[in-house]
PDB file of N, CA and C in Angstrom:
ATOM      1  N   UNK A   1     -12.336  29.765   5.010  1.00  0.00           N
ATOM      2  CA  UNK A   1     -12.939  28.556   5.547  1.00  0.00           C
ATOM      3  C   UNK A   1     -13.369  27.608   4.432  1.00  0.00           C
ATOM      4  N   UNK A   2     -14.238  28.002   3.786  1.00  0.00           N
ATOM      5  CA  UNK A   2     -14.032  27.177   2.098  1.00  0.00           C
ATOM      6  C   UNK A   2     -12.767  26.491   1.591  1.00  0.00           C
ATOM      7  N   UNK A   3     -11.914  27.264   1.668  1.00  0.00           N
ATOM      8  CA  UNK A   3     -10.989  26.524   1.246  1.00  0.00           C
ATOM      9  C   UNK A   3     -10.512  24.912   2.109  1.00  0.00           C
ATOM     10  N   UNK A   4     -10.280  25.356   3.207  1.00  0.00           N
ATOM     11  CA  UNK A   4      -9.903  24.701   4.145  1.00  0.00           C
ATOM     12  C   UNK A   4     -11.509  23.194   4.306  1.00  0.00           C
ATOM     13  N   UNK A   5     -12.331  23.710   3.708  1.00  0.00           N
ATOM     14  CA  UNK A   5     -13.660  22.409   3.776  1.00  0.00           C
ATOM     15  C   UNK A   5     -13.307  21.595   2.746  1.00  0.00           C
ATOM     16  N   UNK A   6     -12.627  22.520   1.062  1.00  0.00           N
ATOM     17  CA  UNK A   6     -12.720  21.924   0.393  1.00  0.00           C
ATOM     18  C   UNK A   6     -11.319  21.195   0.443  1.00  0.00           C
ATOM     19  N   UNK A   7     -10.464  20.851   0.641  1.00  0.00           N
ATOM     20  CA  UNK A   7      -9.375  20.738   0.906  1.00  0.00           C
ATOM     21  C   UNK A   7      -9.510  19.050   1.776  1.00  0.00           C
ATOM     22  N   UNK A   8     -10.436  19.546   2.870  1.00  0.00           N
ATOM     23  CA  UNK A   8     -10.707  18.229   3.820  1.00  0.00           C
ATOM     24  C   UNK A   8     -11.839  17.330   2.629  1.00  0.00           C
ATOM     25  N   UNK A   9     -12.167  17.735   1.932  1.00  0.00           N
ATOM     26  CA  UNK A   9     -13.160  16.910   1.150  1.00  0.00           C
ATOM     27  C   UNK A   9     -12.647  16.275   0.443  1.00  0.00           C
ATOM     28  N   UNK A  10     -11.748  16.861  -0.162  1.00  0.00           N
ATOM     29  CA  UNK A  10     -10.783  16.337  -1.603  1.00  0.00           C
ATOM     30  C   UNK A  10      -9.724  15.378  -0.472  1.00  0.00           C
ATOM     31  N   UNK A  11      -9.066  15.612   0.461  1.00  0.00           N
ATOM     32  CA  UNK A  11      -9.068  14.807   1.301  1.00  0.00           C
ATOM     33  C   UNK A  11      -9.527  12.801   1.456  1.00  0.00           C
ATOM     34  N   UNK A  12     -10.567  13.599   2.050  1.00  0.00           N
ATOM     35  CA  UNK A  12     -11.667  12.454   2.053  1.00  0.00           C
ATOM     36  C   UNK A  12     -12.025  11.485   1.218  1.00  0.00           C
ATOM     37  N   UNK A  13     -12.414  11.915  -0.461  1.00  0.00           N
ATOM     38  CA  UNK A  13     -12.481  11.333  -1.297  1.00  0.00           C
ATOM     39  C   UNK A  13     -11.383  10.382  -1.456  1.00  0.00           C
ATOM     40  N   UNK A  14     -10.252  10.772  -1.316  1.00  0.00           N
ATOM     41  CA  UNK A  14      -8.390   9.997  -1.581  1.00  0.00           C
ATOM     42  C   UNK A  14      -8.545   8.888  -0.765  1.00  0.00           C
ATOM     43  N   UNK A  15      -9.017   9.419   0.551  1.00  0.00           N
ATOM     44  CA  UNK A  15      -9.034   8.149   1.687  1.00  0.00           C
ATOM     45  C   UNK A  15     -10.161   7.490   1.320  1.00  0.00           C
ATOM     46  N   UNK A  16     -11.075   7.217   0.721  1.00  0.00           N
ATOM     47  CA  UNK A  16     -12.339   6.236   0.468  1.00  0.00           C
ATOM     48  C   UNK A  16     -11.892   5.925  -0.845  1.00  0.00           C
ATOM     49  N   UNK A  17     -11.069   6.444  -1.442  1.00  0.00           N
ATOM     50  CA  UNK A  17     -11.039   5.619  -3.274  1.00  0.00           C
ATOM     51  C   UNK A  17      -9.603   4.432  -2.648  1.00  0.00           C
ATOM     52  N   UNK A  18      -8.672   5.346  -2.133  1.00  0.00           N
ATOM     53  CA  UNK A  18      -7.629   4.006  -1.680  1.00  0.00           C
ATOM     54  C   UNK A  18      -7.993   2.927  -0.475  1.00  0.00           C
ATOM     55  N   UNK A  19      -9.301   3.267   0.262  1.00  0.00           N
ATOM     56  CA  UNK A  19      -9.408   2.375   1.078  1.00  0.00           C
ATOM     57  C   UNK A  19     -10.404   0.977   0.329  1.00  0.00           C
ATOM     58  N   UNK A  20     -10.864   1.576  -1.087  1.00  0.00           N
ATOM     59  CA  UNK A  20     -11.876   1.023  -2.075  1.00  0.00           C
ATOM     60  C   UNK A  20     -10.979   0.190  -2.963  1.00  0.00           C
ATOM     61  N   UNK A  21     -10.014   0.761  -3.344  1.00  0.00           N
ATOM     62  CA  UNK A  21      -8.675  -0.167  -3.750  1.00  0.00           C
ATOM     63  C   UNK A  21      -7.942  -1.520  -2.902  1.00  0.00           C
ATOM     64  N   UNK A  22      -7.695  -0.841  -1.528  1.00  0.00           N
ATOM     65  CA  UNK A  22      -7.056  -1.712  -0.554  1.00  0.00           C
ATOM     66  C   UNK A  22      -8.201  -2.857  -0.372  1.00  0.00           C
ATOM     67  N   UNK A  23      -9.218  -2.638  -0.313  1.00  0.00           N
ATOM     68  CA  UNK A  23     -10.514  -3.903   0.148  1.00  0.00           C
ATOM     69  C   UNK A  23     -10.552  -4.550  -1.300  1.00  0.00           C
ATOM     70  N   UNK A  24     -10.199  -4.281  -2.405  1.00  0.00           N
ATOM     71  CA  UNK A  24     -10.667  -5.098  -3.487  1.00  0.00           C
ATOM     72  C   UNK A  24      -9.288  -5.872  -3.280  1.00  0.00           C
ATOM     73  N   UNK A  25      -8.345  -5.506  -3.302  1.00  0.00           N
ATOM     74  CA  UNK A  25      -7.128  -6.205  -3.110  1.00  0.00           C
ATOM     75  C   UNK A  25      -7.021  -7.310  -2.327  1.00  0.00           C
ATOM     76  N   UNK A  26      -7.924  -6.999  -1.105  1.00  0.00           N
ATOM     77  CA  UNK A  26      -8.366  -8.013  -0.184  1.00  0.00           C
ATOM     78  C   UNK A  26      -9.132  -9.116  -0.671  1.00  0.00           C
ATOM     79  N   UNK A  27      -9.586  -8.851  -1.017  1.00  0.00           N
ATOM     80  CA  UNK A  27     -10.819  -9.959  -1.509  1.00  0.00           C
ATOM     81  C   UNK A  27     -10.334 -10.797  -2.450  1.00  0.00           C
ATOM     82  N   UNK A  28      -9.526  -9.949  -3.578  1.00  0.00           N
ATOM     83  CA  UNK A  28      -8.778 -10.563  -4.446  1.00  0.00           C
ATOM     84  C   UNK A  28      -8.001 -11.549  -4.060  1.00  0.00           C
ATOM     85  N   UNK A  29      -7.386 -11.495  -2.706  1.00  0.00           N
ATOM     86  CA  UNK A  29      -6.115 -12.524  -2.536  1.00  0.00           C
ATOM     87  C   UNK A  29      -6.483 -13.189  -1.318  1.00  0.00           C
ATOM     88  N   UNK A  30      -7.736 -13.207  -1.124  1.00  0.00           N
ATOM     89  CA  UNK A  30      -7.877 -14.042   0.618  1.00  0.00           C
ATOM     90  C   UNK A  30      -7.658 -13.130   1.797  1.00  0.00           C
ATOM     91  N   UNK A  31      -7.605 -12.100   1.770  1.00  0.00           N
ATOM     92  CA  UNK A  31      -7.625 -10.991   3.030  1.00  0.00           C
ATOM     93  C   UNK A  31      -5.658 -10.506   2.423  1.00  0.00           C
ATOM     94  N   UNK A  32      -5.913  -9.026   3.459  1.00  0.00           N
ATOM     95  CA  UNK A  32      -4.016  -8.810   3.152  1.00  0.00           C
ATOM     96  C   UNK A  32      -3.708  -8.073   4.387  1.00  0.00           C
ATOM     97  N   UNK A  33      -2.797  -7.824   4.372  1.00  0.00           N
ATOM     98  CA  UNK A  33      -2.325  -7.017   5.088  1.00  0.00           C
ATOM     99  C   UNK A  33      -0.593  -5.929   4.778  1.00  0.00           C
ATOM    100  N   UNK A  34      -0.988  -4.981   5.539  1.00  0.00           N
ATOM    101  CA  UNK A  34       0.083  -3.820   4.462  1.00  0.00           C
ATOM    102  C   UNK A  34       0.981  -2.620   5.711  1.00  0.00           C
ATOM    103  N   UNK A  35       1.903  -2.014   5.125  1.00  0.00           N
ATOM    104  CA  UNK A  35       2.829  -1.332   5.827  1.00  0.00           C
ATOM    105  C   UNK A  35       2.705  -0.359   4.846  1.00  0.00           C
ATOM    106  N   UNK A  36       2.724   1.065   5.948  1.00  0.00           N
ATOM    107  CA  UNK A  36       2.897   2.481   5.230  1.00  0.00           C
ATOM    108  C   UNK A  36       4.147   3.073   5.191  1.00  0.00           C
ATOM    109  N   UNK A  37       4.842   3.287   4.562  1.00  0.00           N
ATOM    110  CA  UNK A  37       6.087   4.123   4.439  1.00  0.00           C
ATOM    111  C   UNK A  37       6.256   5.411   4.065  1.00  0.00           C
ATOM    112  N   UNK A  38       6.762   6.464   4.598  1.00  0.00           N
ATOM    113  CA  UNK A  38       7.193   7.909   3.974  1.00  0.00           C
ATOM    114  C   UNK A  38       7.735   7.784   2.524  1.00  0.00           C
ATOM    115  N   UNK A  39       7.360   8.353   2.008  1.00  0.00           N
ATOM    116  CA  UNK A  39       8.454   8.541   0.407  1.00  0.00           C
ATOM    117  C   UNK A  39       8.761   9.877   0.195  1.00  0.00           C
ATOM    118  N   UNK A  40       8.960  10.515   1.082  1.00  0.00           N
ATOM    119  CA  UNK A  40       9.408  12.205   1.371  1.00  0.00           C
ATOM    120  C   UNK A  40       8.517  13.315   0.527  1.00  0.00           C
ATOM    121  N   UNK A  41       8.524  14.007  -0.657  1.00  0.00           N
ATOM    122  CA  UNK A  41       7.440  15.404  -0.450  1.00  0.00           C
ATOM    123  C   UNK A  41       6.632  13.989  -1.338  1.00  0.00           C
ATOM    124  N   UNK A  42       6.310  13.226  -2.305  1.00  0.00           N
ATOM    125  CA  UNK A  42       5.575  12.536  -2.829  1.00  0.00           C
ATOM    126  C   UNK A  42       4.732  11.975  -2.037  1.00  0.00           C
ATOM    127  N   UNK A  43       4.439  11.986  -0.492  1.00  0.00           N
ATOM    128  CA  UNK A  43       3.509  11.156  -0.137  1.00  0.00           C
ATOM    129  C   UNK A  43       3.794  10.046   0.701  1.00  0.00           C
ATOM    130  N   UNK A  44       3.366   8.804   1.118  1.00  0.00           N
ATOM    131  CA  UNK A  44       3.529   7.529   1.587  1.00  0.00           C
ATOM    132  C   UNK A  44       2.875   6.560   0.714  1.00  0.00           C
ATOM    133  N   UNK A  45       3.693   5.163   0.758  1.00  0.00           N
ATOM    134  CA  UNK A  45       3.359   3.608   0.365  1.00  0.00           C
ATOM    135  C   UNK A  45       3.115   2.960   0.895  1.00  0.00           C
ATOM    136  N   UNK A  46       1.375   2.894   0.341  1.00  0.00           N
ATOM    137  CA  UNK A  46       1.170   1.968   1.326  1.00  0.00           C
ATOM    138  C   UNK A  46       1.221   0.367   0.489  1.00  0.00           C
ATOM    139  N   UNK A  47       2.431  -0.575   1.011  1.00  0.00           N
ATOM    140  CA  UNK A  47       2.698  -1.888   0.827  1.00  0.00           C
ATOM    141  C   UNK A  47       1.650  -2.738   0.817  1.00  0.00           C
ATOM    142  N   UNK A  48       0.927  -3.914   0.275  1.00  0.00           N
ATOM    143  CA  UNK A  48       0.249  -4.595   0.693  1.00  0.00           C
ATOM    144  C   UNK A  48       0.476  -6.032   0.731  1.00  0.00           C
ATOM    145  N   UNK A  49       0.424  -7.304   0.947  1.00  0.00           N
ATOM    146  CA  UNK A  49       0.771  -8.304   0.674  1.00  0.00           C
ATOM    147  C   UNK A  49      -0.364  -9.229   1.127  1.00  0.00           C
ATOM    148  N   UNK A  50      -0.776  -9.911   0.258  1.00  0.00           N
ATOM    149  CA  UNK A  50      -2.346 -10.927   0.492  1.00  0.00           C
ATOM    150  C   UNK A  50      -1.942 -12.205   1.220  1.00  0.00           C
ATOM    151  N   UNK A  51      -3.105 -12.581   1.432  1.00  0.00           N
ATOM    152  CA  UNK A  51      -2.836 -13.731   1.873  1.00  0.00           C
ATOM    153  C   UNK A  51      -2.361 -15.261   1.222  1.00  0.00           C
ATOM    154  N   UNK A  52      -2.593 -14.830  -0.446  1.00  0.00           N
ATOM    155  CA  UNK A  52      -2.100 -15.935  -1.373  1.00  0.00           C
ATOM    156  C   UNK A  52      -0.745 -15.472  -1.742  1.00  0.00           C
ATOM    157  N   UNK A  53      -0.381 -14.401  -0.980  1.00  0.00           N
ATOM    158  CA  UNK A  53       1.347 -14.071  -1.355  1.00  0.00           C
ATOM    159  C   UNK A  53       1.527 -12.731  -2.799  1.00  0.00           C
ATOM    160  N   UNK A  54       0.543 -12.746  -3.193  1.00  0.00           N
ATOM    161  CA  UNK A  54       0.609 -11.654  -4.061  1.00  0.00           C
ATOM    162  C   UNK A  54       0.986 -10.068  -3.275  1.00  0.00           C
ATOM    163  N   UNK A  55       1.432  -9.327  -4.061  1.00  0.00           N
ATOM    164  CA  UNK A  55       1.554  -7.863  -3.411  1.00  0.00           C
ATOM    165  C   UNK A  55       1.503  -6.647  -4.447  1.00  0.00           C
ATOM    166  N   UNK A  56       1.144  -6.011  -3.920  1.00  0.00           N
ATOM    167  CA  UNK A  56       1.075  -4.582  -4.449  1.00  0.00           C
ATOM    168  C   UNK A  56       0.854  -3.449  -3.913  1.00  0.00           C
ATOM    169  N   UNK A  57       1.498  -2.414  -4.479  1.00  0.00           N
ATOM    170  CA  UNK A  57       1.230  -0.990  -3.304  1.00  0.00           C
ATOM    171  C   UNK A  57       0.632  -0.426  -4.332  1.00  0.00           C
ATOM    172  N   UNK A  58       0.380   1.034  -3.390  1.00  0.00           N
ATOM    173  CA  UNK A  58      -0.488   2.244  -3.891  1.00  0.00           C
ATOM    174  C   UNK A  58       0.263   3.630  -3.262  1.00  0.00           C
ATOM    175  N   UNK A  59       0.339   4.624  -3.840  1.00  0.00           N
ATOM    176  CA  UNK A  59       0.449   5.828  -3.302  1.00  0.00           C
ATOM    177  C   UNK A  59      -0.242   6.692  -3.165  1.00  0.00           C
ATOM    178  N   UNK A  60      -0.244   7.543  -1.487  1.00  0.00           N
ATOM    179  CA  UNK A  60      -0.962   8.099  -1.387  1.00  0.00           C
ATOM    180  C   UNK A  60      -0.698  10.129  -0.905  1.00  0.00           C
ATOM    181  N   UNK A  61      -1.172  10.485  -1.274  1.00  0.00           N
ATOM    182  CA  UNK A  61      -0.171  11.964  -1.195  1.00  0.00           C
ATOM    183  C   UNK A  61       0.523  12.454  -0.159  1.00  0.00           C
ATOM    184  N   UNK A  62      -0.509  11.585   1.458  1.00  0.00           N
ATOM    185  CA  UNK A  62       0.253  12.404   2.564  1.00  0.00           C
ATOM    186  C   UNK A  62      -0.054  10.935   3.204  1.00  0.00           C
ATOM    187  N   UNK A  63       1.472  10.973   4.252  1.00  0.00           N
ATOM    188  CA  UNK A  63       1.035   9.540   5.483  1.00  0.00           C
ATOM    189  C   UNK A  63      -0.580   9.714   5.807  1.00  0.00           C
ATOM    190  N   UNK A  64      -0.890  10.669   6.654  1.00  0.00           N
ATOM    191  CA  UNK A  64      -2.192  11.150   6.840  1.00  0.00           C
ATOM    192  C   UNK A  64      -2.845  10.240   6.278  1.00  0.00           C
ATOM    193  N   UNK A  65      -3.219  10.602   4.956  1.00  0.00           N
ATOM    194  CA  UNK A  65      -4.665   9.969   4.251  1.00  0.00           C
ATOM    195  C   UNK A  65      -4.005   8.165   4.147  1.00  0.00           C
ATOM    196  N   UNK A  66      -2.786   7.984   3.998  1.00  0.00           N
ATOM    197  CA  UNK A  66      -2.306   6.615   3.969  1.00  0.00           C
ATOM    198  C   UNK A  66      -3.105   5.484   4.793  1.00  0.00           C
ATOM    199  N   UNK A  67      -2.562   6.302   6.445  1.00  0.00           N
ATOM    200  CA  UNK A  67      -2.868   5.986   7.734  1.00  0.00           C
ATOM    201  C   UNK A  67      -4.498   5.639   7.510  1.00  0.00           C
ATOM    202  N   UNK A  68      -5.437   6.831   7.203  1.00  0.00           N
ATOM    203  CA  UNK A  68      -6.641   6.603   6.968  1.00  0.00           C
ATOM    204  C   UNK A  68      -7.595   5.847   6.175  1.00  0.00           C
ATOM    205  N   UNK A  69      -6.585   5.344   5.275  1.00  0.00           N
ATOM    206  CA  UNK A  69      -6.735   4.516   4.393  1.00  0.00           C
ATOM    207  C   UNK A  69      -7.063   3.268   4.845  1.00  0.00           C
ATOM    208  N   UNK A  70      -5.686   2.646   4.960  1.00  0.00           N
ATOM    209  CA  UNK A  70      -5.737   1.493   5.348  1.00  0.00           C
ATOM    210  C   UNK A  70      -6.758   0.986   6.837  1.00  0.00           C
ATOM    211  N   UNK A  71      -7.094   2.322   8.125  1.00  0.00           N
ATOM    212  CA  UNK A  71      -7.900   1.866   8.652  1.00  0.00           C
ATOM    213  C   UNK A  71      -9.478   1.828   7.992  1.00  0.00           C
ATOM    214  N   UNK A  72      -9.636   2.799   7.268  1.00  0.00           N
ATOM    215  CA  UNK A  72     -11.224   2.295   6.762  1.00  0.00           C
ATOM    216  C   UNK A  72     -10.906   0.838   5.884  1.00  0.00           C
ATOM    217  N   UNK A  73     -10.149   0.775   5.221  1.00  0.00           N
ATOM    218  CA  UNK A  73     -10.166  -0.455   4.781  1.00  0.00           C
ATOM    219  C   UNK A  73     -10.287  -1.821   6.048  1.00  0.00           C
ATOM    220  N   UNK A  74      -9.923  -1.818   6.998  1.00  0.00           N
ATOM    221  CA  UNK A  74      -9.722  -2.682   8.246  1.00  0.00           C
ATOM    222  C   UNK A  74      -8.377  -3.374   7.978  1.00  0.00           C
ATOM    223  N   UNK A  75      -7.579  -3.422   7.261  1.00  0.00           N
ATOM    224  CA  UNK A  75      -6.421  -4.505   7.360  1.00  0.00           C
ATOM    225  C   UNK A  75      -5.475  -4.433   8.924  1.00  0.00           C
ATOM    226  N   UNK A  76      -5.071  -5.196   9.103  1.00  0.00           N
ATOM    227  CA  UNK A  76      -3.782  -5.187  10.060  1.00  0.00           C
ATOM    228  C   UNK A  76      -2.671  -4.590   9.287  1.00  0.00           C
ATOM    229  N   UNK A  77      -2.520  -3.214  10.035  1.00  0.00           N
ATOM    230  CA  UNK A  77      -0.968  -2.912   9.138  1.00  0.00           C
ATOM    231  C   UNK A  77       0.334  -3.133  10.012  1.00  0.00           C
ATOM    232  N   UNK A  78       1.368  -3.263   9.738  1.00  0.00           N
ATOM    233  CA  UNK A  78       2.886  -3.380  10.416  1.00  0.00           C
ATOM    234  C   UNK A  78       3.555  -2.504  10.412  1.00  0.00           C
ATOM    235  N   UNK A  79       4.621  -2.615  11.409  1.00  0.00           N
ATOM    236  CA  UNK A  79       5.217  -1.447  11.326  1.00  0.00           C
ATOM    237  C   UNK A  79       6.379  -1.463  10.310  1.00  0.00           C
ATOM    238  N   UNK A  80       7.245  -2.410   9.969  1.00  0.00           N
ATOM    239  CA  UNK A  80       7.903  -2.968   9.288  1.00  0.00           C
ATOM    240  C   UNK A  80       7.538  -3.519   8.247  1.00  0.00           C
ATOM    241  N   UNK A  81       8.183  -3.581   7.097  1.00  0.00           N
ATOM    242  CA  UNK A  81       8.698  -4.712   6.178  1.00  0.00           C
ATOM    243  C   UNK A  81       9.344  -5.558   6.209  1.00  0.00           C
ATOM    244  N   UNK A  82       9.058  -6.473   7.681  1.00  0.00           N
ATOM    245  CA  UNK A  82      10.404  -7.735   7.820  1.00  0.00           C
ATOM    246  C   UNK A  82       9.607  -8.757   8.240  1.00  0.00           C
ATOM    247  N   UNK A  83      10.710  -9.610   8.737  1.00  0.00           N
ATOM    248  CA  UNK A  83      10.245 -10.626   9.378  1.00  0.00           C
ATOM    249  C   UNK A  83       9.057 -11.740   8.842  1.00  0.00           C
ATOM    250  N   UNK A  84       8.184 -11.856   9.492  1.00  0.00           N
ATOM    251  CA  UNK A  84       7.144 -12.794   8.738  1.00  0.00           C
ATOM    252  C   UNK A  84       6.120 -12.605   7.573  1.00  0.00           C
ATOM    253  N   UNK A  85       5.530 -11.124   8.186  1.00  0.00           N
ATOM    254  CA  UNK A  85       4.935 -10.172   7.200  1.00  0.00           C
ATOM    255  C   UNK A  85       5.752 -10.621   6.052  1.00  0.00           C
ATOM    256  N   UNK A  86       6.966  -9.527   5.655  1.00  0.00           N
ATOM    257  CA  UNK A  86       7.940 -10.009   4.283  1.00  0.00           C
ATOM    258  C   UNK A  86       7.988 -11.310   4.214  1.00  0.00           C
ATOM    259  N   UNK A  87       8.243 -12.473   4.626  1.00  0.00           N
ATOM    260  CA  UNK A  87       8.186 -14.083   4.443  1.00  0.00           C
ATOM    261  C   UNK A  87       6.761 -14.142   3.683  1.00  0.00           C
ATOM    262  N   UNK A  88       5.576 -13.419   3.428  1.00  0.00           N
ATOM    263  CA  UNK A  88       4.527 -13.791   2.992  1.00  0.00           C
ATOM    264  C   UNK A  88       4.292 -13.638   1.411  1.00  0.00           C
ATOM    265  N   UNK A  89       5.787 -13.107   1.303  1.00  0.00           N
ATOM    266  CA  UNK A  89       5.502 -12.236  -0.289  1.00  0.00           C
ATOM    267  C   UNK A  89       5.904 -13.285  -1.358  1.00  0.00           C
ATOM    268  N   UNK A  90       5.455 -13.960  -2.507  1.00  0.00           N
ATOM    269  CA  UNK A  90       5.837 -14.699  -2.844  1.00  0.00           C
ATOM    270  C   UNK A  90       6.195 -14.125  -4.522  1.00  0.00           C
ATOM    271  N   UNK A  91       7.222 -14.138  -5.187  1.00  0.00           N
ATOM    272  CA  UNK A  91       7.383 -13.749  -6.191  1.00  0.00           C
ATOM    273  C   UNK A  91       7.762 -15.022  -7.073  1.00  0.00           C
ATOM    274  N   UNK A  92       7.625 -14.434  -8.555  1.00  0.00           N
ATOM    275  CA  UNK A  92       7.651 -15.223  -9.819  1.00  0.00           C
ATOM    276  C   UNK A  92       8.868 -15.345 -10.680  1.00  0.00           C
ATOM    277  N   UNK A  93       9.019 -15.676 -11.833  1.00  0.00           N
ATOM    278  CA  UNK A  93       9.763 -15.813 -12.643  1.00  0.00           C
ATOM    279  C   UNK A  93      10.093 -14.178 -13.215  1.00  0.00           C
ATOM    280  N   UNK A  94       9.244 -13.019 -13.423  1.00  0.00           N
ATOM    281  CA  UNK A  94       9.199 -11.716 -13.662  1.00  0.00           C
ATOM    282  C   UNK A  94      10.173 -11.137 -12.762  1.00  0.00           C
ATOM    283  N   UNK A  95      10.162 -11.486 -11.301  1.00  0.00           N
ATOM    284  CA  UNK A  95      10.283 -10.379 -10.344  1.00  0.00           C
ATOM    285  C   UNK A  95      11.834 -11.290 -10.210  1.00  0.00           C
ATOM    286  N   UNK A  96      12.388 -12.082 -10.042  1.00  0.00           N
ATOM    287  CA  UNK A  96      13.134 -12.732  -9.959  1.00  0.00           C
ATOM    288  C   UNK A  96      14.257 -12.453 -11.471  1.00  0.00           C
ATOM    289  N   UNK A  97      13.706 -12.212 -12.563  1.00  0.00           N
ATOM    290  CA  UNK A  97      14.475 -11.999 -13.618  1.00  0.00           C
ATOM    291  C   UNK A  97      15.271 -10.554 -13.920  1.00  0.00           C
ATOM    292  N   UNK A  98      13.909 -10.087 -13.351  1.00  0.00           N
ATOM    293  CA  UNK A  98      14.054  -8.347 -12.966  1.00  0.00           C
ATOM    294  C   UNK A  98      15.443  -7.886 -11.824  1.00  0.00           C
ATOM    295  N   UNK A  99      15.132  -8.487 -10.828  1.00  0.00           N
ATOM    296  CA  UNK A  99      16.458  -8.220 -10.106  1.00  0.00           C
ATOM    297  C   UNK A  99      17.550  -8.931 -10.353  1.00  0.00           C
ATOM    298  N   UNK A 100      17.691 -10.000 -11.348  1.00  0.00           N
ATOM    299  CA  UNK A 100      18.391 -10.296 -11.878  1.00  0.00           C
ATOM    300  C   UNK A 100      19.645  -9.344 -12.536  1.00  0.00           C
ATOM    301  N   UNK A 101      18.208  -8.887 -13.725  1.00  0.00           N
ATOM    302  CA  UNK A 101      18.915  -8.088 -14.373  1.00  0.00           C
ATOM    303  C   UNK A 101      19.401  -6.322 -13.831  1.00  0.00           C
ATOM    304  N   UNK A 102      18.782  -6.407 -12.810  1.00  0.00           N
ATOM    305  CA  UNK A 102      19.159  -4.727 -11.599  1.00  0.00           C
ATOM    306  C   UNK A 102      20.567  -4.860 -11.478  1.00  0.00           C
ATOM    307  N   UNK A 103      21.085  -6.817 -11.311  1.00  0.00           N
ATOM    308  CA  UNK A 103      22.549  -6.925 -10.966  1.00  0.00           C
ATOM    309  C   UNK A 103      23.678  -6.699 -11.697  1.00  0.00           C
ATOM    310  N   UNK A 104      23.192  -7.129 -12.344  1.00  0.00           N
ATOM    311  CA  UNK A 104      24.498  -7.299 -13.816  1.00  0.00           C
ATOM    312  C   UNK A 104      24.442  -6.159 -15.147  1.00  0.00           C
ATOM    313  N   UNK A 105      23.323  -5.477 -14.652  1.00  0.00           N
ATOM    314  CA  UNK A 105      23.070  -4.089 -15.018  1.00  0.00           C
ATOM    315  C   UNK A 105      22.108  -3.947 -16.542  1.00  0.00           C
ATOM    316  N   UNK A 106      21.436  -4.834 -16.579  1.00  0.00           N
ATOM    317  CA  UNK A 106      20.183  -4.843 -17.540  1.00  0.00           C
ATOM    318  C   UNK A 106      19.165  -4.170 -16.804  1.00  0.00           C
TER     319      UNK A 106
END
């Protein structure tokens, strides 16, 4: 039974440090909002994208604590990465050079 308390604790902590991450992120960019994805035995991503168009994710070990995450944080999450949500993401000269070079094989 110990184990299994400490387990939900260590838990717990994951979901209040990424939901402590996700709210600064918020604040940082005018509110955000984010999508969780599987990334198979590594965990889930959780996506975020602000309201000034900035983005950034975080990983978290299991959907589980992901899921839990983002609701203590309060954001609206999606189910998708499309549509308008994705229309919000606004990238730079970096991110644009970068897939540039993904193409032509730099």
């Amino acid at each position: 039974m110990a184990d299994t308390q400490q387990v939900d604790a260590r838990a717990e902590r994951k979901v209040a440090r990424l939901a402590r991450e996700i709210s600064a992120f918020s604040k940082a960019h005018g509110g955000a909002e984010g999508q969780v994805a599987h990334i198979g035995e590594r965990g889930a991503r959780i996506v975020l994208v602000g309201e000034d168009g900035g983005w950034g994710d975080l990983v978290a070990p299991t959907y589980e604590i992901a899921e839990k995450a983002v609701e203590k944080a309060g954001i609206t999450v999606h189910e998708s990465f499309d549509g308008e949500f994705a229309a919000k993401v606004r990238t730079g000269p970096y991110e644009w050079k970068r897939m540039a070079g993904i193409q032509i094989g730099g």
